[in-house]
Protein backbone atom coordinates (compact mmCIF):
# COMPACT_ATOMS: atom_id res chain seq x y z
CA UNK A 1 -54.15 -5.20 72.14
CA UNK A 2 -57.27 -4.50 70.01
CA UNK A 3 -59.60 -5.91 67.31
CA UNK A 4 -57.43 -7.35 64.32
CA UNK A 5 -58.49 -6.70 60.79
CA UNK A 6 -57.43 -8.59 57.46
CA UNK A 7 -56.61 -5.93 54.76
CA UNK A 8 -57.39 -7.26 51.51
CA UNK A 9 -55.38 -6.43 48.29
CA UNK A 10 -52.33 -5.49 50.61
CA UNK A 11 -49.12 -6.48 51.92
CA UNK A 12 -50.27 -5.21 55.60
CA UNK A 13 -52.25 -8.44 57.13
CA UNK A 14 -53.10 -7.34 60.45
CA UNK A 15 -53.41 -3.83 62.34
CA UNK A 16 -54.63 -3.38 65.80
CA UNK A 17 -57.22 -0.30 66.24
CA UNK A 18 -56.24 2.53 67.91
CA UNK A 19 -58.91 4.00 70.92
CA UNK A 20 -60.23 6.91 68.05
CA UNK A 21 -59.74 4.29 65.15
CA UNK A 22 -62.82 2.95 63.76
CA UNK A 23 -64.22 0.88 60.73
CA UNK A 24 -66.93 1.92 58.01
CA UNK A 25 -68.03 0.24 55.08
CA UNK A 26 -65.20 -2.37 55.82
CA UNK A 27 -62.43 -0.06 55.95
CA UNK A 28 -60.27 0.92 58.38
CA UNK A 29 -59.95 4.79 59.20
CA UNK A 30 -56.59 5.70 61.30
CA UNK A 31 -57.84 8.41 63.96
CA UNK A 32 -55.56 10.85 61.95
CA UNK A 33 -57.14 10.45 58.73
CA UNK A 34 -61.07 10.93 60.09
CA UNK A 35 -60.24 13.61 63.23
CA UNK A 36 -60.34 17.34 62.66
CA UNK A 37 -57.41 20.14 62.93
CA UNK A 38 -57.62 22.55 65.44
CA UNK A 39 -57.51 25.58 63.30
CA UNK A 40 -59.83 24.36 60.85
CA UNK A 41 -62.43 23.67 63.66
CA UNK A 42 -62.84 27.20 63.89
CA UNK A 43 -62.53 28.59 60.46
CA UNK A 44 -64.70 26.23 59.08
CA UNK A 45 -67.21 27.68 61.54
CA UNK A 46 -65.76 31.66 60.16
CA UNK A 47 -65.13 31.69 63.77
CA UNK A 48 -61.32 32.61 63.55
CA UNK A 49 -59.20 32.46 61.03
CA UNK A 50 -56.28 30.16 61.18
CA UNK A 51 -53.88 32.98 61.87
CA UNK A 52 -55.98 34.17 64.55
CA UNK A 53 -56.22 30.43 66.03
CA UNK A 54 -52.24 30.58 66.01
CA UNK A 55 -52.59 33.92 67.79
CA UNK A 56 -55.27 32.51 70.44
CA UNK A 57 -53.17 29.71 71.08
CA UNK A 58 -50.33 31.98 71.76
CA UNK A 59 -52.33 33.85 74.58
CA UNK A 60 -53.77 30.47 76.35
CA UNK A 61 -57.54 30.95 75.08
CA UNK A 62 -58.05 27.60 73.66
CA UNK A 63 -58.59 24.93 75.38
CA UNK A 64 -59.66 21.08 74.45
CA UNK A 65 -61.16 19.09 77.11
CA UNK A 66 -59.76 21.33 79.77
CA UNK A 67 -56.12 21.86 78.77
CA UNK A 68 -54.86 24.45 76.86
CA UNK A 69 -53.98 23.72 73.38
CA UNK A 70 -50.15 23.98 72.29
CA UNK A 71 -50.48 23.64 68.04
CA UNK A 72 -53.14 25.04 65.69
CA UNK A 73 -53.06 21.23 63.81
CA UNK A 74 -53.80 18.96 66.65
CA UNK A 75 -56.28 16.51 66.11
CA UNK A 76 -59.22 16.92 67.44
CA UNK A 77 -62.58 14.90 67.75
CA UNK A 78 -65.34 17.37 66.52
CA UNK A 79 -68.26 15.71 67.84
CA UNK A 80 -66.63 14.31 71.33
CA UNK A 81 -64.06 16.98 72.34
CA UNK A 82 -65.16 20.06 74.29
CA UNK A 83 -63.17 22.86 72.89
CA UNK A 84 -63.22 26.64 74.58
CA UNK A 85 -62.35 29.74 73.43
CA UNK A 86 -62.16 32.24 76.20
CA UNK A 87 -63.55 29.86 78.58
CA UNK A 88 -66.76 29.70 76.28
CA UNK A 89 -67.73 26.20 74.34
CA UNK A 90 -67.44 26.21 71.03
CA UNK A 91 -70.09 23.68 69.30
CA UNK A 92 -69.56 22.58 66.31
CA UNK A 93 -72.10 22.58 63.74
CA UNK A 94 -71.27 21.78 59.94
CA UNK A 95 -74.55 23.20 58.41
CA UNK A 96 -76.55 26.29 59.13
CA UNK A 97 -80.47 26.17 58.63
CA UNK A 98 -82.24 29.29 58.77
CA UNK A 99 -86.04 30.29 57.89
CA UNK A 100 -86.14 34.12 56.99
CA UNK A 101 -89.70 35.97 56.27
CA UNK A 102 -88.83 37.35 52.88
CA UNK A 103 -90.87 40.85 52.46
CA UNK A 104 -91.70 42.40 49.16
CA UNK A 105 -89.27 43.33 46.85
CA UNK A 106 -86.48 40.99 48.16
CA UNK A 107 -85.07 38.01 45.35
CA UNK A 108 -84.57 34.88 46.64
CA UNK A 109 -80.69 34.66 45.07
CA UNK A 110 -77.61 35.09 47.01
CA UNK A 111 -76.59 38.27 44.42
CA UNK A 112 -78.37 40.12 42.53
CA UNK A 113 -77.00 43.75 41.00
CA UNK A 114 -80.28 45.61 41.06
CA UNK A 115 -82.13 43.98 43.84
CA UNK A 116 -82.00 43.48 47.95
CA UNK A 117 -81.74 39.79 48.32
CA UNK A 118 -82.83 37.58 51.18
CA UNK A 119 -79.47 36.80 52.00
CA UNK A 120 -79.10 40.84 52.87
CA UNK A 121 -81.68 40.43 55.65
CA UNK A 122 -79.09 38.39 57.70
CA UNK A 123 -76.34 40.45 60.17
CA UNK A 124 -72.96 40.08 58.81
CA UNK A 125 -71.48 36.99 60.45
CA UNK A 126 -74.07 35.36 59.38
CA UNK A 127 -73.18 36.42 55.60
CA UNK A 128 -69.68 35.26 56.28
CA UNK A 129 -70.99 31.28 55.12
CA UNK A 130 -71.86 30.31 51.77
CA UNK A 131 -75.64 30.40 52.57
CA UNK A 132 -78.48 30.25 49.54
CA UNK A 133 -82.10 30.20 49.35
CA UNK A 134 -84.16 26.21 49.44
CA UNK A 135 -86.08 27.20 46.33
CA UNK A 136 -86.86 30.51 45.51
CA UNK A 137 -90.86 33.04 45.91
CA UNK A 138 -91.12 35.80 43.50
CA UNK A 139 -89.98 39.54 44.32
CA UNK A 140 -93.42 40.21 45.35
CA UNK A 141 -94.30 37.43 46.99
CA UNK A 142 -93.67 37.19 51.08
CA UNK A 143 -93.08 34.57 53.87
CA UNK A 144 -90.96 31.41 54.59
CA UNK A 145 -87.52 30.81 53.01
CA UNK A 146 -85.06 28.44 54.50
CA UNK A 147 -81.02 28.96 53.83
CA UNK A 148 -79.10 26.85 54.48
CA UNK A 149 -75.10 25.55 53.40
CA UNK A 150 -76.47 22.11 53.19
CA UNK A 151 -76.54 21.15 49.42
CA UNK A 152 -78.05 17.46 49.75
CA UNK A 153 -80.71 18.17 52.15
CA UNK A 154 -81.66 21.08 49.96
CA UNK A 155 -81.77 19.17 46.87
CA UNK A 156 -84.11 16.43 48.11
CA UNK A 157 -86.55 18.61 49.90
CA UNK A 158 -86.64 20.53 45.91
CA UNK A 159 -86.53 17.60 43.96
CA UNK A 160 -90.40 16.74 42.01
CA UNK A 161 -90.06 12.77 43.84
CA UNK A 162 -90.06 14.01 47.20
CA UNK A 163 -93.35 15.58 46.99
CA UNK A 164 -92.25 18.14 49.86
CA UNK A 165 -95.04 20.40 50.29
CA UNK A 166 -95.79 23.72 50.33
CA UNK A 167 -98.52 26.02 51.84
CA UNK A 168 -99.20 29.48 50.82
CA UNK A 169 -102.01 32.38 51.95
CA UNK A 170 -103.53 33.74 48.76
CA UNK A 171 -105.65 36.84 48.13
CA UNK A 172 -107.80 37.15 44.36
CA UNK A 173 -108.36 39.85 42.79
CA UNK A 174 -112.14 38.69 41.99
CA UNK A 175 -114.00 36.15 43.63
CA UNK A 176 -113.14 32.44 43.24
CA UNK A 177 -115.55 29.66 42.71
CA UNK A 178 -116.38 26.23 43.75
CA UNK A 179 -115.25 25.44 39.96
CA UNK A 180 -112.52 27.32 40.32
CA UNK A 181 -111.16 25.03 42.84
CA UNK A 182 -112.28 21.70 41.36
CA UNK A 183 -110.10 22.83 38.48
CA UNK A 184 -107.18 23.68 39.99
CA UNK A 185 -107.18 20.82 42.74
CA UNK A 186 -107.12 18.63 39.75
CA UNK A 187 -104.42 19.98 37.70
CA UNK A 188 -104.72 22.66 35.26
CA UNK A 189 -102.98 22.41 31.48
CA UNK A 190 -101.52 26.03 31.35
CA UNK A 191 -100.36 27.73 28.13
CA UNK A 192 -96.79 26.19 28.15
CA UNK A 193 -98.37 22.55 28.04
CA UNK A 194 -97.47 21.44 31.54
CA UNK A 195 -100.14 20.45 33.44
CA UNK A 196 -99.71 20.77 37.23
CA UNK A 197 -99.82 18.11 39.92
CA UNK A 198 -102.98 17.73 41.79
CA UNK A 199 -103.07 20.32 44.86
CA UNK A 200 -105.14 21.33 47.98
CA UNK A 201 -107.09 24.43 48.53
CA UNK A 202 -109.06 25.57 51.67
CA UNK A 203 -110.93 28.15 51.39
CA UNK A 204 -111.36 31.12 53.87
CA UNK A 205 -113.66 33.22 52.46
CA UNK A 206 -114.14 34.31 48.31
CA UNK A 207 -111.12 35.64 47.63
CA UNK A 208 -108.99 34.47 50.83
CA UNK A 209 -108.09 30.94 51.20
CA UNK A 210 -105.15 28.44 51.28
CA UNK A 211 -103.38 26.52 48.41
CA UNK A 212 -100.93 23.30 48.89
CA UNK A 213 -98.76 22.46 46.31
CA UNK A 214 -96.25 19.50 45.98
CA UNK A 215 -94.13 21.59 43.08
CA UNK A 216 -92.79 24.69 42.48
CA UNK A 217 -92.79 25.58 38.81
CA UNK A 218 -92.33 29.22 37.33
CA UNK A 219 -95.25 31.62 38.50
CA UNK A 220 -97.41 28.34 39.15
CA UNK A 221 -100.18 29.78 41.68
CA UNK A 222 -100.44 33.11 39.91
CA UNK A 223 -100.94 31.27 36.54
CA UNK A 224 -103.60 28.69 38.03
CA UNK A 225 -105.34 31.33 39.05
CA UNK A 226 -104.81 33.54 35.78
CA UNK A 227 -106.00 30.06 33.54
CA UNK A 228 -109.27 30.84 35.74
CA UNK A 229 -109.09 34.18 34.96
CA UNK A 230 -108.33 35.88 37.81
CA UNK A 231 -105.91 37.01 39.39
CA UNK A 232 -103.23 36.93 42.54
CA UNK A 233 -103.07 39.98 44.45
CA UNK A 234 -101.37 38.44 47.39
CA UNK A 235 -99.34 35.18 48.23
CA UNK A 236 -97.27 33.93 51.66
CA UNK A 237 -95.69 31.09 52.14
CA UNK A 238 -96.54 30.18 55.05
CA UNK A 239 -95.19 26.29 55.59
CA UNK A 240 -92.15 24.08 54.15
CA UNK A 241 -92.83 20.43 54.46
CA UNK A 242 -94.03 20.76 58.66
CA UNK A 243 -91.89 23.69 59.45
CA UNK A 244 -94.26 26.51 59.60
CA UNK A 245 -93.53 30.30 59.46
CA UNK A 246 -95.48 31.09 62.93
CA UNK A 247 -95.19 34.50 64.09
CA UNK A 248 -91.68 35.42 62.66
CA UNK A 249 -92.23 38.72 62.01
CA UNK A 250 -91.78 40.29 58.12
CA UNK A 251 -87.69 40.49 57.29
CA UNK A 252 -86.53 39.01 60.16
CA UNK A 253 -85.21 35.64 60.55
CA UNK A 254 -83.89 32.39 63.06
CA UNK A 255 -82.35 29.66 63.46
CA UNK A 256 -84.33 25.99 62.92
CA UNK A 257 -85.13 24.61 65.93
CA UNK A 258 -83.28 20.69 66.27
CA UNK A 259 -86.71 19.28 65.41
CA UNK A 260 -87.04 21.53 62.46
CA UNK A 261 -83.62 20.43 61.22
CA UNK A 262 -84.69 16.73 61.49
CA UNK A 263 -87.71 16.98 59.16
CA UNK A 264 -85.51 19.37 56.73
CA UNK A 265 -82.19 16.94 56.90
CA UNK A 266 -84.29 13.28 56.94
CA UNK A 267 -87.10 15.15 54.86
CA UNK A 268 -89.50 12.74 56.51
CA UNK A 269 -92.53 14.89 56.92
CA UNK A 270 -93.48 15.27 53.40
């Protein structure tokens, strides 16, 4: 008959558990309370809308687990049930993570009244979910961006204790000096009175190379640089923790690949 529980602070001593019940954190979760609705499966996902899951349903094009379903608000498990529509499986998938090369001239904001935004490079379906930029590069600067609808996993990979890294391509307007990268490796003091966390440079040639940074304040390359006095003619991101641009070509974008998502969700790979 099932696992007993004791329920404490309540009249209710015993309960048996259901095949879909489960316990977590020492509570028990009735199936009903922890399993999914039909409809919302797929407009969650902006794949229907619940009207048009009522309509689907109607014409026999949903199935779960092989049988076609008969109400929009049956239960289902998310994660466990196979669920068709039009004989093709529907996976679900909470959270989208994308990585976008952001051209020139492009804001990393989800709006913007006077500027193209990197949400605009995406077709329209994928516009349909509340996607936004994982911190943002200047108008004028290019490369990797990740959106994503996952707020949590984008807050830790931005927040200063996670030391997530960062790797960008830079081009100087004048050439750049052993000094010059002594300095800046070791923090600079700019004119605001922050100074900046110790970075990496490797240099390519005098006025190519490649800077690492752990944090992402206002400008910050540009005005290392500038506190050197030069200047920043140039700048791609072209890494986000381990998850490296490639060859994704300028204004395009795709999808994170599973590992991708693992070092972006756990943030492990710092």
């Amino acid at each position: 008959m099932g696992n007993a529980r004791h329920f404490e602070k309540q009249k209710i001593k015993l309960v048996y558990i259901a095949k879909n019940d489960i316990i977590k954190d020492g509570r028990y979760l009735p199936s009903f309370l922890i399993m999914m609705r039909l409809d919302k499966f797929f407009s969650e996902q902006k794949i229907l809308s619940r009207k048009e899951v009522a309509d689907k349903i109607k014409k026999g094009c949903i199935c779960v687990n092989g049988t076609p379903a008969k109400k929009a608000d049956v239960k289902i498990d998310e994660q466990k049930d196979v669920i068709t529509l039009d004989g093709q499986i529907m996976a679900y998938k909470k959270y989208i993570y994308l990585m976008v090369n952001k051209p020139q001239g492009y804001v990393s904001s989800t709006d913007d009244p006077r500027d193209k935004t990197v949400i605009d490079l995406l077709p329209p379906h994928l516009q349909k979910f509340d996607l936004f930029p994982c911190g943002r590069l200047d108008k004028d600067t290019v490369g990797l961006v990740i959106l994503t609808n996952d707020g949590i996993s984008a807050h830790n990979n931005l927040s200063p204790k996670r030391h997530v890294k960062k790797k960008y391509f830079f081009t100087t307007a004048d050439d750049y000096s052993d000094e010059d990268i002594k300095a800046i490796q070791a923090g600079i003091t700019l004119a605001d009175g922050h100074t900046t966390k110790p970075c990496e440079i490797e240099r390519a040639d005098d006025k190519n190379g490649y800077i690492t940074l752990v944090e992402g304040k206002y400008h910050e390359i540009k005005r290392l640089f500038g506190a050197r006095g030069n200047k920043i003619v140039f700048l791609q991101r072209v890494s986000f923790s381990s998850i490296l641009l490639g060859d994704l070509s300028e204004g395009q974008y795709r999808h994170l690949t599973p590992e991708e998502e693992s070092v972006f969700v756990s943030n492990k790979q710092n």
